[in-house]
C-alpha atoms as a PDB file:
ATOM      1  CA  UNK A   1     -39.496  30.607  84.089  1.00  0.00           C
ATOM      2  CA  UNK A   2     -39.307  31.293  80.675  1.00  0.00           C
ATOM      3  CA  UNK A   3     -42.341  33.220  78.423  1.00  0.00           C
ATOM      4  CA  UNK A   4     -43.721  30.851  75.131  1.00  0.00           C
ATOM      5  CA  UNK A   5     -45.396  32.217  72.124  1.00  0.00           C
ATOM      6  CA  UNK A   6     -46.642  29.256  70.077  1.00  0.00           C
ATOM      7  CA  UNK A   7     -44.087  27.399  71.698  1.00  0.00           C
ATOM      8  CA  UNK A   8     -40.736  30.006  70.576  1.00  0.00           C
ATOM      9  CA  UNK A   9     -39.027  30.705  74.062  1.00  0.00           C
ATOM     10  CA  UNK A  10     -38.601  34.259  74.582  1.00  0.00           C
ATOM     11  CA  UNK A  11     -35.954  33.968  77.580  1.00  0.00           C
ATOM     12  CA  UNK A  12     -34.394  30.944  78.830  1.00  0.00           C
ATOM     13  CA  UNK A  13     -32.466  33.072  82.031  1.00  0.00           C
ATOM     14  CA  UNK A  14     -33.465  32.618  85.516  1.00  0.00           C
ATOM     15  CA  UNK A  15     -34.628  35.885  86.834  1.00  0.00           C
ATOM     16  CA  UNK A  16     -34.074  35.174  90.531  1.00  0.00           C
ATOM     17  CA  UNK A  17     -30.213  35.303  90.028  1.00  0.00           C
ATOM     18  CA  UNK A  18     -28.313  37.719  92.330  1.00  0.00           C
ATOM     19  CA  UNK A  19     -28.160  40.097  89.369  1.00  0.00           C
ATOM     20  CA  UNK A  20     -28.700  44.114  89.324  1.00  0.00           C
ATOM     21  CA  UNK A  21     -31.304  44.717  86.765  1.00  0.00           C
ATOM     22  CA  UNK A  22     -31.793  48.233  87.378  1.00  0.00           C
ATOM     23  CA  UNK A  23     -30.024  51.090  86.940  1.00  0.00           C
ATOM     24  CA  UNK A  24     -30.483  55.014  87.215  1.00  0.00           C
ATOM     25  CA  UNK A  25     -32.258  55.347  84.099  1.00  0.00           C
ATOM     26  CA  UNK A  26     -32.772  51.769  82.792  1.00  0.00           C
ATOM     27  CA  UNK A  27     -34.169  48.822  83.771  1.00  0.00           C
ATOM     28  CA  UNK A  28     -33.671  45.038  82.224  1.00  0.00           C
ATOM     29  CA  UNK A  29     -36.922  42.638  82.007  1.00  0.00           C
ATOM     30  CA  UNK A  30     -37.678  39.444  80.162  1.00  0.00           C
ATOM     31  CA  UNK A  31     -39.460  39.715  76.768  1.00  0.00           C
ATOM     32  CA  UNK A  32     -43.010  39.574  77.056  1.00  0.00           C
ATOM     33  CA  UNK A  33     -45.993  38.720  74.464  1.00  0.00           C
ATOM     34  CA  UNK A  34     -46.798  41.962  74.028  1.00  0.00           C
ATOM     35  CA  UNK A  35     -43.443  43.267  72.888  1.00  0.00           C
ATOM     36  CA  UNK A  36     -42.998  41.131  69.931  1.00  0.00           C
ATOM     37  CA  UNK A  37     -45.167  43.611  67.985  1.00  0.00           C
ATOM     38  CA  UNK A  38     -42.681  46.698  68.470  1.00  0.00           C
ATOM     39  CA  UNK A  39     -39.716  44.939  68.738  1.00  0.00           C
ATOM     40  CA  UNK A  40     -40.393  43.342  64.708  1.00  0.00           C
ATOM     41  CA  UNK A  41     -41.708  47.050  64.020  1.00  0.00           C
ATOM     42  CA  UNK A  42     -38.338  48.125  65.257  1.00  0.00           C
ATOM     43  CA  UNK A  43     -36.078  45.646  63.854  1.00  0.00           C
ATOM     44  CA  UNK A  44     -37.578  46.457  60.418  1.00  0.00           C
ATOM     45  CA  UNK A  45     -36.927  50.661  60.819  1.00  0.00           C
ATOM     46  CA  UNK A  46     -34.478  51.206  57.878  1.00  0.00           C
ATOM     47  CA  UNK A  47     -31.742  52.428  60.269  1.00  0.00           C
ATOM     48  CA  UNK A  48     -31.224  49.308  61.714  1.00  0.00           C
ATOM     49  CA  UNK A  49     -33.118  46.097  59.412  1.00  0.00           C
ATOM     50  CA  UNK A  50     -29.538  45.801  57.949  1.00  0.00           C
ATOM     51  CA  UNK A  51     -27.413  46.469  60.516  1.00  0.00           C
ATOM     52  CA  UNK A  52     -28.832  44.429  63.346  1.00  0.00           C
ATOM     53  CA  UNK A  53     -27.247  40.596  63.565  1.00  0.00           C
ATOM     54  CA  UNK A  54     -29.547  39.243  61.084  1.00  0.00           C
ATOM     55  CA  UNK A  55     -28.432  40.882  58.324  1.00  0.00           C
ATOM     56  CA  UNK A  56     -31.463  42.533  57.053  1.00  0.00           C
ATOM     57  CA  UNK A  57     -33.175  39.025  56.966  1.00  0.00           C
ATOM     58  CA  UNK A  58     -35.853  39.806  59.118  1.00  0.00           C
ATOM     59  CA  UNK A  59     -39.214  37.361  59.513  1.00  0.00           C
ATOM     60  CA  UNK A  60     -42.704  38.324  58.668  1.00  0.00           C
ATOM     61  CA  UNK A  61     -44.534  39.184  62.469  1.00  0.00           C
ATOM     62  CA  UNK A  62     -45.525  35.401  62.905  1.00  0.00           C
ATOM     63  CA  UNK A  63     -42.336  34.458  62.563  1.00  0.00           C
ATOM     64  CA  UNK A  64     -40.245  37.313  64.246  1.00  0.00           C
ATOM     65  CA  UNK A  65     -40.096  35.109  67.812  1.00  0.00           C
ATOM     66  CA  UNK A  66     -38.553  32.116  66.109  1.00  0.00           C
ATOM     67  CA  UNK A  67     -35.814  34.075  64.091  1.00  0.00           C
ATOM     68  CA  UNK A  68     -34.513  36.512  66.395  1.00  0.00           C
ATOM     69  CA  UNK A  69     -35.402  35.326  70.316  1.00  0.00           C
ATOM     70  CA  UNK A  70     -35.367  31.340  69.668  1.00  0.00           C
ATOM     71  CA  UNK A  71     -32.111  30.992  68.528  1.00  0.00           C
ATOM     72  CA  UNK A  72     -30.694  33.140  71.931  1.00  0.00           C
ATOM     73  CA  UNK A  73     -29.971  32.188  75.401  1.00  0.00           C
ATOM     74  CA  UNK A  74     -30.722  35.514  77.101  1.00  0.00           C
ATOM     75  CA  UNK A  75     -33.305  38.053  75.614  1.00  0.00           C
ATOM     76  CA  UNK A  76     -33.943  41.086  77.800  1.00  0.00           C
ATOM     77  CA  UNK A  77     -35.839  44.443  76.744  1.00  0.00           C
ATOM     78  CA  UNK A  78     -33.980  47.283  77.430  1.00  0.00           C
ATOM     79  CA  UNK A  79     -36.576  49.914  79.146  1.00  0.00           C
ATOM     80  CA  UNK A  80     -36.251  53.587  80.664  1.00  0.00           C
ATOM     81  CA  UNK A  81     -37.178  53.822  84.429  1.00  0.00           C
ATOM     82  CA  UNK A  82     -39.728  55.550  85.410  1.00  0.00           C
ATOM     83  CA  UNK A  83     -42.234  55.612  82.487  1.00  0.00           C
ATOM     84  CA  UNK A  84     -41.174  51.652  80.837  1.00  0.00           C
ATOM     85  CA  UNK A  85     -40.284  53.522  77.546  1.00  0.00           C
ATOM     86  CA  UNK A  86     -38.756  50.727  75.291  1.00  0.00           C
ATOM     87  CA  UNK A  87     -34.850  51.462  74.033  1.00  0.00           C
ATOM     88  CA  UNK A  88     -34.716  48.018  72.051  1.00  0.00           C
ATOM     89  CA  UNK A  89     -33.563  44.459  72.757  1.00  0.00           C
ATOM     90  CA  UNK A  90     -30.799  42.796  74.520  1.00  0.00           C
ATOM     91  CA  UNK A  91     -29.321  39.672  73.499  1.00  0.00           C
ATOM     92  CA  UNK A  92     -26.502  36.683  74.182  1.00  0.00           C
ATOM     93  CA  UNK A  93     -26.767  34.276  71.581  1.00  0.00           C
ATOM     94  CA  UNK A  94     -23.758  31.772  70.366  1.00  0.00           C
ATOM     95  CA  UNK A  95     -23.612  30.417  74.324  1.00  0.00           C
ATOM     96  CA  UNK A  96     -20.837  28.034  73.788  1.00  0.00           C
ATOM     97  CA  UNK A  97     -20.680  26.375  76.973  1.00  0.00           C
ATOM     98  CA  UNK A  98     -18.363  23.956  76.524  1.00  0.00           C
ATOM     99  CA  UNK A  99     -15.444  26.876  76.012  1.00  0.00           C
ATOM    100  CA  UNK A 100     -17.014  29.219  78.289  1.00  0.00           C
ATOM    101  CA  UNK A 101     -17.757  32.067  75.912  1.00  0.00           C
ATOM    102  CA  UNK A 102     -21.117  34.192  74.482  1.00  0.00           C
ATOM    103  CA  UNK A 103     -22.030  36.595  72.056  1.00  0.00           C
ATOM    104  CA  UNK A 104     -24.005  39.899  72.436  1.00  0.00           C
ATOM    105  CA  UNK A 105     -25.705  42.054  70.559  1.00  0.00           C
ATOM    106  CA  UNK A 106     -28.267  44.918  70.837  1.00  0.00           C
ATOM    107  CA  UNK A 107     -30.737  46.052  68.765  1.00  0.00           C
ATOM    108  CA  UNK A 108     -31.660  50.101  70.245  1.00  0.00           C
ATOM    109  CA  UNK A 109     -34.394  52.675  68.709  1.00  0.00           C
ATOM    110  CA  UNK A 110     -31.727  54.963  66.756  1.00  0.00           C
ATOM    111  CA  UNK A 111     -32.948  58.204  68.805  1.00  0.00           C
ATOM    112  CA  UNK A 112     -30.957  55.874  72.004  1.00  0.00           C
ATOM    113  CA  UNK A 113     -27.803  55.861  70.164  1.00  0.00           C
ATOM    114  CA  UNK A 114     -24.614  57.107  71.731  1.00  0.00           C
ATOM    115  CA  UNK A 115     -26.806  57.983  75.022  1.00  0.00           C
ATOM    116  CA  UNK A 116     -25.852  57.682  78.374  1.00  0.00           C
ATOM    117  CA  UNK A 117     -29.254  55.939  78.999  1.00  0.00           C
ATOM    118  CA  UNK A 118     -28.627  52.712  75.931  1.00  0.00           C
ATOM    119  CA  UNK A 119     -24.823  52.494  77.814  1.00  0.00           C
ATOM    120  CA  UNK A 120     -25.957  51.968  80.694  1.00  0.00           C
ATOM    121  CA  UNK A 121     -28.342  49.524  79.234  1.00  0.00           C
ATOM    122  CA  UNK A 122     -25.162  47.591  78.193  1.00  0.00           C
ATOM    123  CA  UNK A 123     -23.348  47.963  81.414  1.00  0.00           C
ATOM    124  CA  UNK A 124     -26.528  46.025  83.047  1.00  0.00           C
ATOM    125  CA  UNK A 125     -26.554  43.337  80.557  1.00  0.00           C
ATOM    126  CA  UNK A 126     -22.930  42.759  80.515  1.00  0.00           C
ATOM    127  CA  UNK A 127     -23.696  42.224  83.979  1.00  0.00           C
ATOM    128  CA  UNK A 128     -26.675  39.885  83.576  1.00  0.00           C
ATOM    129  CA  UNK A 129     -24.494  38.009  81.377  1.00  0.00           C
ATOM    130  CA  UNK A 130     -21.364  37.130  83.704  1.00  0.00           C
ATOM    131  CA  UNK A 131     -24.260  36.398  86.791  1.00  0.00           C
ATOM    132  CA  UNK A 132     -26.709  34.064  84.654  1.00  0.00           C
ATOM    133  CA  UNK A 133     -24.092  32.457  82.225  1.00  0.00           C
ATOM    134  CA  UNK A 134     -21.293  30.240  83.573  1.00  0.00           C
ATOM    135  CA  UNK A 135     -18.994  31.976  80.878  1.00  0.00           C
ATOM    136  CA  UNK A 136     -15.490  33.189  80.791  1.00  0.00           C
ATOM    137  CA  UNK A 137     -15.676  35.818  78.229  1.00  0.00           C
ATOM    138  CA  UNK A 138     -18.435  38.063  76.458  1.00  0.00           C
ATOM    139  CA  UNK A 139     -17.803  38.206  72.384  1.00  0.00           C
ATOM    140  CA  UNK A 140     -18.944  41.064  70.158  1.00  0.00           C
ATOM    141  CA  UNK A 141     -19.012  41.437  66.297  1.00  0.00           C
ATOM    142  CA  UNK A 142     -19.029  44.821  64.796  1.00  0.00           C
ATOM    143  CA  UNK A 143     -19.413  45.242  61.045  1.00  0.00           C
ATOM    144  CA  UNK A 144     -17.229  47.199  59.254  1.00  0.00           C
ATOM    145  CA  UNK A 145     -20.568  49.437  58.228  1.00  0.00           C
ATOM    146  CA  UNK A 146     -21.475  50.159  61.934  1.00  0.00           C
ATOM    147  CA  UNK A 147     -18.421  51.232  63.156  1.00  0.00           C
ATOM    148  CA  UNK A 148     -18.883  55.070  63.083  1.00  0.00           C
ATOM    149  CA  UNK A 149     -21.873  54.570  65.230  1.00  0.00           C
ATOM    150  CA  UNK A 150     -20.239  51.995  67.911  1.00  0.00           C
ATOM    151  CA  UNK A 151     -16.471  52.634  67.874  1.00  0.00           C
ATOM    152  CA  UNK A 152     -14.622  55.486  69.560  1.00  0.00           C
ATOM    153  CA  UNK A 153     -12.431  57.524  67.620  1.00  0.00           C
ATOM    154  CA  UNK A 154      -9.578  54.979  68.295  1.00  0.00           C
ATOM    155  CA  UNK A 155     -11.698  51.935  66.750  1.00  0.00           C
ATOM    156  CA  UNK A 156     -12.591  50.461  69.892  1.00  0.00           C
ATOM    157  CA  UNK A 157     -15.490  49.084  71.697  1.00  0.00           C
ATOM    158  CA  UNK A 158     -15.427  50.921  74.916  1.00  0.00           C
ATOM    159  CA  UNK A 159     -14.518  48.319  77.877  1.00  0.00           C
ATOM    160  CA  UNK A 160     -13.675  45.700  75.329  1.00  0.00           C
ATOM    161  CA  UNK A 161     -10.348  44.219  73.884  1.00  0.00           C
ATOM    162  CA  UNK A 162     -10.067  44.176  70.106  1.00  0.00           C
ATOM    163  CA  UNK A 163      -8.771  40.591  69.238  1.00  0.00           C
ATOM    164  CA  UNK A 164      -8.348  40.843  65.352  1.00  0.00           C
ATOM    165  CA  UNK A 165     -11.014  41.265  62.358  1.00  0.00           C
ATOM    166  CA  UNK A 166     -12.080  38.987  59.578  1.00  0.00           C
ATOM    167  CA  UNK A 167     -11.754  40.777  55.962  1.00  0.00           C
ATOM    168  CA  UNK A 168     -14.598  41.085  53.715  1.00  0.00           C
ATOM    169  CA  UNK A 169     -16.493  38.652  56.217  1.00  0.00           C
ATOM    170  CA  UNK A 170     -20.085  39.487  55.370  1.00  0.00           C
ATOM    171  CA  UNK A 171     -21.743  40.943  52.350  1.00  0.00           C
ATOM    172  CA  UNK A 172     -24.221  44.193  52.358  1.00  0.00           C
ATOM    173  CA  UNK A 173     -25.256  46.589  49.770  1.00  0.00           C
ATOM    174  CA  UNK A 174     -23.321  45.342  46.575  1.00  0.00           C
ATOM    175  CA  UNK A 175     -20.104  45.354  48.675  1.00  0.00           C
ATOM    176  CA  UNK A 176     -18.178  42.937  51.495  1.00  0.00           C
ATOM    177  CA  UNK A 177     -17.470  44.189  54.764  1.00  0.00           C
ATOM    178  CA  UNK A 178     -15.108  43.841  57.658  1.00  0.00           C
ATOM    179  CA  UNK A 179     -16.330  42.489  60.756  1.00  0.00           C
ATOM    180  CA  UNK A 180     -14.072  43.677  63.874  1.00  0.00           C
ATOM    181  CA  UNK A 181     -13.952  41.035  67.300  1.00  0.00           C
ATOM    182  CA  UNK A 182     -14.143  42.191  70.496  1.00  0.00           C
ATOM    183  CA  UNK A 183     -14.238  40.401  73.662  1.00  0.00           C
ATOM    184  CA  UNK A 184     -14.411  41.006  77.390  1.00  0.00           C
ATOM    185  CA  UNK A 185     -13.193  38.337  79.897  1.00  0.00           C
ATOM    186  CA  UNK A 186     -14.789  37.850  83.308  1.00  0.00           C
ATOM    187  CA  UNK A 187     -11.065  38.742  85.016  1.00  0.00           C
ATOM    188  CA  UNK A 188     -11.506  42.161  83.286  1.00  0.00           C
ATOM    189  CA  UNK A 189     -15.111  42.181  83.739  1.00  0.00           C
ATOM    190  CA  UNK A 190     -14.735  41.626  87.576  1.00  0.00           C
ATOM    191  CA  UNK A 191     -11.538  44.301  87.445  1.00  0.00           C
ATOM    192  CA  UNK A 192     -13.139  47.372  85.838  1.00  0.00           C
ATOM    193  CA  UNK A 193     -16.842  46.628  84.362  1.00  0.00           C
ATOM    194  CA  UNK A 194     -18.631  45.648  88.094  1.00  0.00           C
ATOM    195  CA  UNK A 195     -17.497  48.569  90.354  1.00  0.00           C
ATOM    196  CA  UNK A 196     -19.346  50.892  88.113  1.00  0.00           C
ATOM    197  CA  UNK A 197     -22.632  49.126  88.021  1.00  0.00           C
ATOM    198  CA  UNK A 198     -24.995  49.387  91.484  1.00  0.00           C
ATOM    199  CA  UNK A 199     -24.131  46.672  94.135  1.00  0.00           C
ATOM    200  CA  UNK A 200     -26.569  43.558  94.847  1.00  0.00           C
ATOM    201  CA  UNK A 201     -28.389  43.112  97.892  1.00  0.00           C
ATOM    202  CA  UNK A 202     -25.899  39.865  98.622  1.00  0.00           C
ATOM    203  CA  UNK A 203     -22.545  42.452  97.791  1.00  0.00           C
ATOM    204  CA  UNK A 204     -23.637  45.079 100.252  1.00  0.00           C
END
């Protein structure tokens, strides 16, 4: 059931999907009350206010829940196992259900970058995705100004399909920006993406 806070919905996802929420070093879990204070206190660090999906237009604390968990259909914190040490926030957002596709994003403490714990973090909710969405394919937008830190050497998103870029799409720091699309299609998902990920009770 989802969480409220003054009446914002912090997940709308089932949680008693058959879904594997827990890896070797992270676990998934619904946003909770008590997050919302380090999760705007994160959001606002000056490695990421501009480079999460907002832009750099980040909400004053009262209105943090409304801007950046409201307008999403899945919210999940990101958490190391054991200890509950929070790597950032998890999100689909975009759910167009009609055409069968989503958008993610993830907003990760910087020290979690390019670690093996914050990728499996996205293995789990690329997972958590294609088991509580009825979606045929998982979108991802990369500005042009965080591609050193999320793109290979090649220019890809690792386990995603480039399917083109839109030039001088959004505007940051005097200058306009790229924005490369990925995707990832439940065939391919299903193909590659679930045999590395542990099995669910109902797949053993």
């Amino acid at each position: 059931m989802a969480l409220n806070v003054d009446g914002v919905r912090l997940t709308a996802t089932p949680w008693d999907v058959d879904a594997v929420l827990e890896g070797r070093w992270i676990r998934l879990r619904p946003v909770r009350p008590d997050d919302l204070g380090r999760l705007h206190q994160l959001a606002m660090n000056e490695q990421i206010v501009n480079r999460w999906r907002t832009n750099g237009l980040i909400a004053d604390p009262r209105r943090f829940a409304e801007m950046v968990l409201d307008g999403a259909e899945l919210n999940v914190v990101i958490e190391e196992r054991p200890g509950g040490r929070m790597l950032g926030l998890a999100q689909c957002y975009g759910t167009d259900l009609r055409h069968g596709h989503s958008y993610v994003a993830v907003m990760a403490d910087p020290e979690w970058h390019k670690t093996p714990q914050l990728g499996e973090g996205i293995l789990l909710l690329v997972r958590h995705a294609f088991t509580a969405l009825p979606i045929h394919k998982l979108c991802a937008e990369i500005p042009e100004y965080n591609w050193p830190d999320m793109l290979n050497d090649d220019g890809e998103l690792r386990g995603f399909t480039r399917e083109g870029t839109l030039r001088s799409h959004v505007y940051l720091a005097g200058r306009r920006w790229d924005v490369a699309l990925f995707a990832l299609s439940r065939d391919d998902y299903e193909a590659d993406w679930a045999r590395r990920l542990p099995r669910s009770k109902r797949d053993a």
